[in-house]
Protein backbone atom coordinates (compact mmCIF):
# COMPACT_ATOMS: atom_id res chain seq x y z
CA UNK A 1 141.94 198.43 87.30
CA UNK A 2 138.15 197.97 86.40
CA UNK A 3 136.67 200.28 84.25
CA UNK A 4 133.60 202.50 84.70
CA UNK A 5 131.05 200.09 82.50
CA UNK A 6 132.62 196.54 84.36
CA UNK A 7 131.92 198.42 88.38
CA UNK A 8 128.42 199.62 87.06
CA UNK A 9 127.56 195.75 85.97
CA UNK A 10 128.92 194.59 89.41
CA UNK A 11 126.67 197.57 91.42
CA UNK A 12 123.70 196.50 89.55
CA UNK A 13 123.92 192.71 89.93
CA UNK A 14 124.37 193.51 93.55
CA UNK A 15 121.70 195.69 93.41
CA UNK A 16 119.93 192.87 91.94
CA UNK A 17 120.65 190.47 94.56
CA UNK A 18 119.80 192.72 97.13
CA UNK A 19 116.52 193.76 96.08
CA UNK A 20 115.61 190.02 95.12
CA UNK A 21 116.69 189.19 98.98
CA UNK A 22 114.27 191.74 100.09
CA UNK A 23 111.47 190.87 98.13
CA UNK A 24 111.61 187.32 99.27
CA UNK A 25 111.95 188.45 102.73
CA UNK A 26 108.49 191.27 101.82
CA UNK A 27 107.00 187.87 100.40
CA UNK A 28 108.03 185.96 103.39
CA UNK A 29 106.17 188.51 105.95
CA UNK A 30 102.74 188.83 103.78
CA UNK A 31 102.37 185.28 103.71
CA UNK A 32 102.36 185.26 107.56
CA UNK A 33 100.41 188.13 107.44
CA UNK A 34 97.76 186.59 105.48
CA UNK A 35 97.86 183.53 107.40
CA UNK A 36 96.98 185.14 110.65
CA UNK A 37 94.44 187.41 109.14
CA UNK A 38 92.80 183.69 107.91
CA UNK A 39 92.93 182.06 111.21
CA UNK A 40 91.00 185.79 112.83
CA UNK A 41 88.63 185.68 110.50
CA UNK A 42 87.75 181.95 110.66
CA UNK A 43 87.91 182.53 114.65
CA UNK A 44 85.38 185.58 114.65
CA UNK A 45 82.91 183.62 112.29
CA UNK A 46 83.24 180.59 114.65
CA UNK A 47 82.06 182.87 117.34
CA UNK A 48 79.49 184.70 115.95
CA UNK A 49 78.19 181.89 114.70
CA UNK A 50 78.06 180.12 117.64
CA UNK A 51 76.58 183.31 119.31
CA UNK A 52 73.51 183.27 116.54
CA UNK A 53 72.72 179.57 116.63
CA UNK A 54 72.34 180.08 120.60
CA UNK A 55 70.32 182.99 120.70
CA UNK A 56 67.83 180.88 118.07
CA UNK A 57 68.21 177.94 120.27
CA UNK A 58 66.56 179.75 123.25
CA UNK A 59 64.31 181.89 121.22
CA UNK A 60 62.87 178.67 119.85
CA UNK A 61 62.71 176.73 122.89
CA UNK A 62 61.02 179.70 125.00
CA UNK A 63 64.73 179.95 128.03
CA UNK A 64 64.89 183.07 128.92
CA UNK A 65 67.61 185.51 128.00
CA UNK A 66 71.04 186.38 129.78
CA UNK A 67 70.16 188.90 132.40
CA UNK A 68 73.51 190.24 132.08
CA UNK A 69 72.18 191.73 128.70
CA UNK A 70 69.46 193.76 129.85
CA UNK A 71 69.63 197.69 130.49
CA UNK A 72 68.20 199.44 133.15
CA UNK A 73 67.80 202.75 132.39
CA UNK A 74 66.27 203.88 135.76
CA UNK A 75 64.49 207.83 136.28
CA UNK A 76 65.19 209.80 133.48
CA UNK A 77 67.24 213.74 134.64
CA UNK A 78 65.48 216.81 134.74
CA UNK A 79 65.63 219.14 131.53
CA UNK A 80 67.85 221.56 133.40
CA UNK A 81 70.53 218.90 134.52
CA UNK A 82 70.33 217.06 130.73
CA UNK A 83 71.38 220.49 129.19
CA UNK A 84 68.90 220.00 126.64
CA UNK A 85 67.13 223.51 126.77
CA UNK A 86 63.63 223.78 126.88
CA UNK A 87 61.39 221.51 125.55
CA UNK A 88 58.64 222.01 123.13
């Protein structure tokens, strides 16, 4: 039968192997991790790019802007239906 000191060595090479197995596997998941955060970022730049050198492009050549982006705000509510209290 295997003493104490020879079934220790065998638990920690195991122990070892297992842990080395998981890290590779932790490695494995950050490296996709990182790849996809890459590909977001790079994506979102693209677009706002895009986005600033078109809003320049019209500024400088005098097209007017999206009407989609414009707010209309309409009558503004009474004091007693804005619940601000009295004004000053």
């Amino acid at each position: 039968p295997p003493s104490l000191g020879e079934a220790l060595v065998e638990m920690g090479s195991d122990l070892g192997e297992t842990a080395q197995h998981v890290f590779h596997w932790f490695a494995g998941i950050l490296g996709t991790l990182t790849v996809h955060c890459q590909v977001c970022t790079h994506s979102s730049a693209s677009d706002a790019h895009e986005q600033v050198m078109t809003w320049g492009e019209r500024m400088c050549k005098g097209e007017p802007e999206d009407q989609s982006l414009e707010l209309t705000l309409g009558k503004p509510l009474d004091e007693a239906q804005a619940g601000l209290g009295p004004v000053r």
